[in-house]
C-alpha atoms as a PDB file:
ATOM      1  CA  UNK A   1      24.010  57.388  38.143  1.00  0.00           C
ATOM      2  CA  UNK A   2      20.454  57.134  36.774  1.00  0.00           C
ATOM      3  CA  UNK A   3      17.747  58.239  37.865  1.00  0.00           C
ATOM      4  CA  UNK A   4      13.794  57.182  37.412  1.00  0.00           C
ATOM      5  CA  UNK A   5      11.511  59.297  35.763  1.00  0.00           C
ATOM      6  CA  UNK A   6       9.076  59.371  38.452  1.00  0.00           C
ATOM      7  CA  UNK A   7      11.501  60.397  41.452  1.00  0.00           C
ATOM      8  CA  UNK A   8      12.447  64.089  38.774  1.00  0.00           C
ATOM      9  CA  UNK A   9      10.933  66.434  40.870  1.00  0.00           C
ATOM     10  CA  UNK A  10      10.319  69.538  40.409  1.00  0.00           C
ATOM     11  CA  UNK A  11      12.460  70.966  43.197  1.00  0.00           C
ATOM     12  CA  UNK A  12      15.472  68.300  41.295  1.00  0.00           C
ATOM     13  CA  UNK A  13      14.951  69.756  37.876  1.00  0.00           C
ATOM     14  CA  UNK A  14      15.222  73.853  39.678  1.00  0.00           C
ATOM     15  CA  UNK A  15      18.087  72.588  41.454  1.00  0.00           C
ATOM     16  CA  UNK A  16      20.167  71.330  38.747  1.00  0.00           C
ATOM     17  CA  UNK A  17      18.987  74.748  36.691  1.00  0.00           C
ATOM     18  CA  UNK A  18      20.344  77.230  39.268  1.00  0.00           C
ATOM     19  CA  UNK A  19      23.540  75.370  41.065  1.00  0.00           C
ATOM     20  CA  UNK A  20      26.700  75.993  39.318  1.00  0.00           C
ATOM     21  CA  UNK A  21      28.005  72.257  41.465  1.00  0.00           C
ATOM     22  CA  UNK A  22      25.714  70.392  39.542  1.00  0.00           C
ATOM     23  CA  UNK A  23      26.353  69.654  35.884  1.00  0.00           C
ATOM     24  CA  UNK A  24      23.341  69.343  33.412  1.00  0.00           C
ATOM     25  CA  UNK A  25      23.370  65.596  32.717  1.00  0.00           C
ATOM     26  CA  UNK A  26      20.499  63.536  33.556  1.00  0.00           C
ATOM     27  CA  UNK A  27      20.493  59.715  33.092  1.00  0.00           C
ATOM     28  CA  UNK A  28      16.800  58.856  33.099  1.00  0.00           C
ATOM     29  CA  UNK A  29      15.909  55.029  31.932  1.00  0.00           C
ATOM     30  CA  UNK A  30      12.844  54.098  29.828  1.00  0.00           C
ATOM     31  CA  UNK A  31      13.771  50.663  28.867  1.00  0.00           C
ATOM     32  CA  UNK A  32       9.899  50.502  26.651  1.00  0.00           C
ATOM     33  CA  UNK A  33       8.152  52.683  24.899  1.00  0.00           C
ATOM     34  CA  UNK A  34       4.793  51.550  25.227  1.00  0.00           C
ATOM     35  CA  UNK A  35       2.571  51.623  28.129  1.00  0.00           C
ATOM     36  CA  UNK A  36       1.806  47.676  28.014  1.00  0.00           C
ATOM     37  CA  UNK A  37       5.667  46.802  28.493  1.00  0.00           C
ATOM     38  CA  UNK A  38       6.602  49.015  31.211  1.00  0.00           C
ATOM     39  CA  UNK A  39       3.698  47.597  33.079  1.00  0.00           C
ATOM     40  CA  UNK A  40       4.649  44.046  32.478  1.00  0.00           C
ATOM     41  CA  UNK A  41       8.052  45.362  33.437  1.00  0.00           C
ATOM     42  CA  UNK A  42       6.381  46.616  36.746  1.00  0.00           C
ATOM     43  CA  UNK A  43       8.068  49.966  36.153  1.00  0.00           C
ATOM     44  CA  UNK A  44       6.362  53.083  38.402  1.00  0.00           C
ATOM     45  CA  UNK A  45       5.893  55.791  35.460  1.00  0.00           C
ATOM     46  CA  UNK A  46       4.202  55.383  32.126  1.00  0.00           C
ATOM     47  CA  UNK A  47       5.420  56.933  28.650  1.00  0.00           C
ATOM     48  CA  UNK A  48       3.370  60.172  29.513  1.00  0.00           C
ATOM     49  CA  UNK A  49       5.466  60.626  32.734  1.00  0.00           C
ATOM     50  CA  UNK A  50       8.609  59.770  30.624  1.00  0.00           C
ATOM     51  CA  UNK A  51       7.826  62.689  28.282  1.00  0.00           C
ATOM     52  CA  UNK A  52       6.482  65.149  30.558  1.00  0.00           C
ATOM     53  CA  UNK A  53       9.811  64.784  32.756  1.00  0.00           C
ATOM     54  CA  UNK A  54      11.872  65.431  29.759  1.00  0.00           C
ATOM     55  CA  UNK A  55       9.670  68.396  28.529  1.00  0.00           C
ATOM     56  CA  UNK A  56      10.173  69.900  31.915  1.00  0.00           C
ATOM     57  CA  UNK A  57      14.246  69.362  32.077  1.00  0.00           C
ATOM     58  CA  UNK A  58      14.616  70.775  28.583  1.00  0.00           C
ATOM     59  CA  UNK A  59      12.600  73.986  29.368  1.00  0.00           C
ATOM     60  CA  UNK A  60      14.480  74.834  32.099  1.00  0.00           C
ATOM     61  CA  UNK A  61      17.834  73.596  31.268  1.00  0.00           C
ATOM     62  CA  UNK A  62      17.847  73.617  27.175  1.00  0.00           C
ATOM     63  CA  UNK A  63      21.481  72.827  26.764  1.00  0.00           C
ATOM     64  CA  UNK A  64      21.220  69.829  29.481  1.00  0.00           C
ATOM     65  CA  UNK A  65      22.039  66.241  28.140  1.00  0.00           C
ATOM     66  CA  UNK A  66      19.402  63.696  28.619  1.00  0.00           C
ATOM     67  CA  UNK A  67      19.868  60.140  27.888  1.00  0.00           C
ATOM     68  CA  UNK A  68      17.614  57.652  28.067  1.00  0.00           C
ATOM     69  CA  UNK A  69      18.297  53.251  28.639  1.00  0.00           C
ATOM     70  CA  UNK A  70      16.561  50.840  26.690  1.00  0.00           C
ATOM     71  CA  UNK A  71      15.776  47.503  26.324  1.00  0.00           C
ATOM     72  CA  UNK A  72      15.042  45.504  23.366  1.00  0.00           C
ATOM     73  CA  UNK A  73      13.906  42.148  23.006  1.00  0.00           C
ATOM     74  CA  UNK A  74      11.846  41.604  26.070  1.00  0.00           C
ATOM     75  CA  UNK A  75       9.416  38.866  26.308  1.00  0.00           C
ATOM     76  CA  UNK A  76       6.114  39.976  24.644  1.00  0.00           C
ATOM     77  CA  UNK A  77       7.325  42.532  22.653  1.00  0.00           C
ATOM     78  CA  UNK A  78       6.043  42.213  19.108  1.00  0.00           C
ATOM     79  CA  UNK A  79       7.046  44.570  16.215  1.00  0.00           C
ATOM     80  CA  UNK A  80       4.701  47.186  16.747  1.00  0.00           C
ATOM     81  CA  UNK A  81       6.163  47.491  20.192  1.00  0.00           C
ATOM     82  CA  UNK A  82       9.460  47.769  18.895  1.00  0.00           C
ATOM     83  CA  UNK A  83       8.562  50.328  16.642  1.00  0.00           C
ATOM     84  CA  UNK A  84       6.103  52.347  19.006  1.00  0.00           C
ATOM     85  CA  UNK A  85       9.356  52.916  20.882  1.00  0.00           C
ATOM     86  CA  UNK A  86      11.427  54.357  18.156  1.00  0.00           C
ATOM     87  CA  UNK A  87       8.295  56.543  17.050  1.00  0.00           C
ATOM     88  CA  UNK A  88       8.015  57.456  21.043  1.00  0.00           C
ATOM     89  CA  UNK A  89      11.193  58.183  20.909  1.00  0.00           C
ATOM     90  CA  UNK A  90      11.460  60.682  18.434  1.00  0.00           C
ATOM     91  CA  UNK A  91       8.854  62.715  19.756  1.00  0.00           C
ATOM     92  CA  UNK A  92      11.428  63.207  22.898  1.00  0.00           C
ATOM     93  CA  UNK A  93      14.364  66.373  23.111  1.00  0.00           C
ATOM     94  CA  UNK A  94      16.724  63.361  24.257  1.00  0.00           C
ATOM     95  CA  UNK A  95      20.469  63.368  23.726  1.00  0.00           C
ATOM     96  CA  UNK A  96      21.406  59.739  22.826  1.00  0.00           C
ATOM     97  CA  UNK A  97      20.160  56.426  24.469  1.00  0.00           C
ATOM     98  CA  UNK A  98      22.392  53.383  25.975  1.00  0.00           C
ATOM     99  CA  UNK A  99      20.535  50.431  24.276  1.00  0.00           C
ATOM    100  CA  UNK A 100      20.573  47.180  26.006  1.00  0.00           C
ATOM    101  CA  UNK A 101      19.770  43.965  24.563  1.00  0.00           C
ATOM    102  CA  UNK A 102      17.455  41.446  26.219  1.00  0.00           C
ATOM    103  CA  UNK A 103      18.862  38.346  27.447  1.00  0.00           C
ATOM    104  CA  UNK A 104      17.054  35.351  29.574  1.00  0.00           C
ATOM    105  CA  UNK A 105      18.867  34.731  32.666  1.00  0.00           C
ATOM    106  CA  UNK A 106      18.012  31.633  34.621  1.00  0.00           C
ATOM    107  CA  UNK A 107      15.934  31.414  37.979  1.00  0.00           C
ATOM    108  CA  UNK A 108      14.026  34.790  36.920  1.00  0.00           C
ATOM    109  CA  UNK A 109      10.493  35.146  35.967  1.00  0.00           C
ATOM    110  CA  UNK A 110      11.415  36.544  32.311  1.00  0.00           C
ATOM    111  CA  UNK A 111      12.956  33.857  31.356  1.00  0.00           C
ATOM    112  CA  UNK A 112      10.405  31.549  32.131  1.00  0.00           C
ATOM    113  CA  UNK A 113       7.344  34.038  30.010  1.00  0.00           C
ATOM    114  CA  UNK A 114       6.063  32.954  26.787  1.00  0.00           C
ATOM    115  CA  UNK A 115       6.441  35.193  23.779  1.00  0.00           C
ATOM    116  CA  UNK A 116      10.724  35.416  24.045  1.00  0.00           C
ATOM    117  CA  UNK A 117      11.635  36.992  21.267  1.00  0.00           C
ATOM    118  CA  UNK A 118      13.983  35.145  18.550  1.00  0.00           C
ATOM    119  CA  UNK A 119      17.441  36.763  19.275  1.00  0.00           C
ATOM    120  CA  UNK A 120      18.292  37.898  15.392  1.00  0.00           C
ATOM    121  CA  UNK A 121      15.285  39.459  15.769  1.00  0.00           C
ATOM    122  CA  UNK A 122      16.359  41.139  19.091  1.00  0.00           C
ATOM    123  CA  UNK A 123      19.751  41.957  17.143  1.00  0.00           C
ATOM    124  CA  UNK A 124      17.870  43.893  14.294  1.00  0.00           C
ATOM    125  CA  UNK A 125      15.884  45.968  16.687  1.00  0.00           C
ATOM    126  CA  UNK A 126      19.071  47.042  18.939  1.00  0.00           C
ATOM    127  CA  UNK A 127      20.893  47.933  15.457  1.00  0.00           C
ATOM    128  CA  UNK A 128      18.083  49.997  14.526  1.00  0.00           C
ATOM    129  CA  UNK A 129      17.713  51.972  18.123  1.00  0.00           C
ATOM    130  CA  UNK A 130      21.482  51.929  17.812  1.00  0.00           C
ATOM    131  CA  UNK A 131      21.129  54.164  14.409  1.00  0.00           C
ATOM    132  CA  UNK A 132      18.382  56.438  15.750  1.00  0.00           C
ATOM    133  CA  UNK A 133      20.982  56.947  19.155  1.00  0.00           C
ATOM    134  CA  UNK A 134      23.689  58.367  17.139  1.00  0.00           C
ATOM    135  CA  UNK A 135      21.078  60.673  14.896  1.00  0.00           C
ATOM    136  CA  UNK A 136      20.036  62.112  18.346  1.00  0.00           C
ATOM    137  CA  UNK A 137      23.716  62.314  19.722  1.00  0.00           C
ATOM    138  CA  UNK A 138      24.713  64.293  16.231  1.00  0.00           C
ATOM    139  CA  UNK A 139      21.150  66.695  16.658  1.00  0.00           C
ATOM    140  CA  UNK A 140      22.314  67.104  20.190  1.00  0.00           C
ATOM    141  CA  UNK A 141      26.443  68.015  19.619  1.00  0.00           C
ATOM    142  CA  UNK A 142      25.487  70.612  16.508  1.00  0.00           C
ATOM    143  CA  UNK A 143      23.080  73.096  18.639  1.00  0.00           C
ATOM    144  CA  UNK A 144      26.575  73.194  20.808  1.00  0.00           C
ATOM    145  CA  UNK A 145      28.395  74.036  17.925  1.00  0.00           C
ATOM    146  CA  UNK A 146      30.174  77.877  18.320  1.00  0.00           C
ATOM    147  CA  UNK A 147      28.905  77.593  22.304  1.00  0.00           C
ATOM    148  CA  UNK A 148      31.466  78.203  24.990  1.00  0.00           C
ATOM    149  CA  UNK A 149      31.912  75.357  27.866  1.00  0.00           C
ATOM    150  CA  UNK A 150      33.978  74.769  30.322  1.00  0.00           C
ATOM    151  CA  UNK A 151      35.488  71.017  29.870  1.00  0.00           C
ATOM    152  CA  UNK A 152      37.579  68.928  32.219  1.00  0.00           C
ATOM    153  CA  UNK A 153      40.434  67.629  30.645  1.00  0.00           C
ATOM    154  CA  UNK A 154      41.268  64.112  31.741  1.00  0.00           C
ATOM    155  CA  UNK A 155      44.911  62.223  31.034  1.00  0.00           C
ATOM    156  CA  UNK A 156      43.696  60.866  27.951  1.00  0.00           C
ATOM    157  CA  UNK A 157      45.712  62.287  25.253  1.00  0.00           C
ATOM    158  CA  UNK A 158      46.138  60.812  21.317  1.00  0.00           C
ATOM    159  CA  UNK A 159      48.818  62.474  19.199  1.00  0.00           C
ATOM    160  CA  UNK A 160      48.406  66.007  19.642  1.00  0.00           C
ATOM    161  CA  UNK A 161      45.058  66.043  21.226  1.00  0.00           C
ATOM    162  CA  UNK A 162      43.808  65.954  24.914  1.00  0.00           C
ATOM    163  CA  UNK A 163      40.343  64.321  25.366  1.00  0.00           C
ATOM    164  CA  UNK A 164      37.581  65.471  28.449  1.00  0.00           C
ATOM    165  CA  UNK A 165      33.806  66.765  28.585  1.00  0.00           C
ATOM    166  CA  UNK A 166      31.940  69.493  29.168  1.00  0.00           C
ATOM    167  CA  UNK A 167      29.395  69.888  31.879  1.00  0.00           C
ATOM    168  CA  UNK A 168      26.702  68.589  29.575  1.00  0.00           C
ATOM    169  CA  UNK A 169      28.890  65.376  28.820  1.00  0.00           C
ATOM    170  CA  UNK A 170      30.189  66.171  25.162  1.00  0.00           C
ATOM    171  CA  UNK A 171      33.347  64.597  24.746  1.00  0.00           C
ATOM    172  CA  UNK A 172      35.322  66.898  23.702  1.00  0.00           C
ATOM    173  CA  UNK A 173      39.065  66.653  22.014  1.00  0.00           C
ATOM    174  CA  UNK A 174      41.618  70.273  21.980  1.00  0.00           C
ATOM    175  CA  UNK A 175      45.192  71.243  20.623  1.00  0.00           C
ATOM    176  CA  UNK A 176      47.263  69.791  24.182  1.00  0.00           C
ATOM    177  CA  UNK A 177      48.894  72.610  26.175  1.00  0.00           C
ATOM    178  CA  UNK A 178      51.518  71.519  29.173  1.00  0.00           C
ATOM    179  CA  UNK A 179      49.397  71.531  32.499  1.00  0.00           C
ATOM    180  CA  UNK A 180      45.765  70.785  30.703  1.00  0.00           C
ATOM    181  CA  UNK A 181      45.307  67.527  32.555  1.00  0.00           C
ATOM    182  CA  UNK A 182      42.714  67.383  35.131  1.00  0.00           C
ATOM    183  CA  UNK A 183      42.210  71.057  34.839  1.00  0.00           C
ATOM    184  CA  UNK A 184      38.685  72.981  33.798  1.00  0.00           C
ATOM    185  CA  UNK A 185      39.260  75.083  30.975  1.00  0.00           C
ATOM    186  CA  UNK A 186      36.261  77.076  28.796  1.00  0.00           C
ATOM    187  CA  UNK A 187      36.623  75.587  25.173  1.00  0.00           C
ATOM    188  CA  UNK A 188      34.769  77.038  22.405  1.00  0.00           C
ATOM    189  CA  UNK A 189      33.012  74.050  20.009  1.00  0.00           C
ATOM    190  CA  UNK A 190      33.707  74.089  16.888  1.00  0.00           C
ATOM    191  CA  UNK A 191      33.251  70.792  14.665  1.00  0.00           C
ATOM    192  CA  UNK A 192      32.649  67.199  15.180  1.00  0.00           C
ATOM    193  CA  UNK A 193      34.888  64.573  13.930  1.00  0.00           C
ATOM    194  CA  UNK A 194      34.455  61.246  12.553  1.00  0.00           C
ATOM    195  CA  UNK A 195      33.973  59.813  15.807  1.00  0.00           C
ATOM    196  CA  UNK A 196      31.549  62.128  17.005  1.00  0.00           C
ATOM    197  CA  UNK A 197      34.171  63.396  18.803  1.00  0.00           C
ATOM    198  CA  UNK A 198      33.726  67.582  19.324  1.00  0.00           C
ATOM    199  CA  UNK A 199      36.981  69.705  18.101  1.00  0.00           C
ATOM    200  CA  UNK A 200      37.547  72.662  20.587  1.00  0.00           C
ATOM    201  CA  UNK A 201      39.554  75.512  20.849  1.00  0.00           C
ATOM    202  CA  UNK A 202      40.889  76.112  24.338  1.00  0.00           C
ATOM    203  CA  UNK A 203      40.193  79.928  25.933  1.00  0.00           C
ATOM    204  CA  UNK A 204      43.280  79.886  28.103  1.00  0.00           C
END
């Protein structure tokens, strides 16, 4: 479940760091990068809050997964907006992003605003934050290369490989062993596919 920016307490964040229960995956949304959106969004944190949250999270839990939601496409954004956010963005220790495209649903205020945004042009700018996503999510799986995790394995399984995650949600793919399913086992990661899946080698 997510979780906004401005509810990350301290106490959360120290929490999360010292209680073996909780895994190290936070689900924060941003949905703009610029100030002037997220107000006209009527969100409760600005981009300084976004960053400072995530600043905090990554000192005391480096190897925690962070992603962030976004919108693209929302009435008044213009294309220094759109690329505010990418350059905000960047400047942020985040994991990968869930990118969600704008769309005007009747009876709501949006879709009523002036300024809507053509949709190719809202289709260019989620293809773009779509391709700076998976550079983050391939930054974020190679400083867990050669670390030790423990991973549940779920009943997925393709050919000769069972598919889970590790407590920092890496999906993760090993060699299947009779009794693996639904079971925690510490995996060793060691390369990343084609599908940005991670190859492990099981410990047990």
């Amino acid at each position: 479940s997510r979780i906004e920016p401005n509810l990350i307490t301290d106490e959360i964040i120290d929490l999360v760091s010292k209680n073996e229960m909780i895994v190290p995956h936070f689900h924060i949304p941003l949905q703009c990068g610029t100030d002037k959106l997220l107000k006209s969004m009527n969100r409760r944190y600005t981009t300084e809050v976004y960053a400072e949250r995530v600043r905090k999270i990554k000192a005391a839990i480096p190897d925690a997964c962070i992603a962030a939601d976004v919108i693209v496409g929302v009435p008044g954004e213009t294309n220094d907006d759109h690329l505010q956010t990418i350059e905000f963005l960047k400047t942020l220790d985040i994991s990968y992003l869930h990118v969600f495209t704008y769309s005007e649903r009747p009876g709501t205020k949006a879709a009523t605003m002036e300024n809507q945004v053509a949709k190719n042009v809202r289709t260019e700018r989620s293809k773009a934050l779509h391709e700076l996503s998976n550079q983050f999510l391939i930054k974020f799986l190679k400083k867990n290369l050669q670390n030790t995790r423990p991973v549940l394995y779920e009943k997925e399984i393709k050919g000769k490989y069972i598919y889970g995650f590790t407590d920092n949600y890496i999906r993760t793919k090993a060699v299947y062993k009779d009794g693996m399913e639904n079971q925690i086992i510490e995996t060793q990661l060691t390369d990343i596919d084609e599908n940005n899946d991670v190859i492990g080698i099981t410990k047990a």
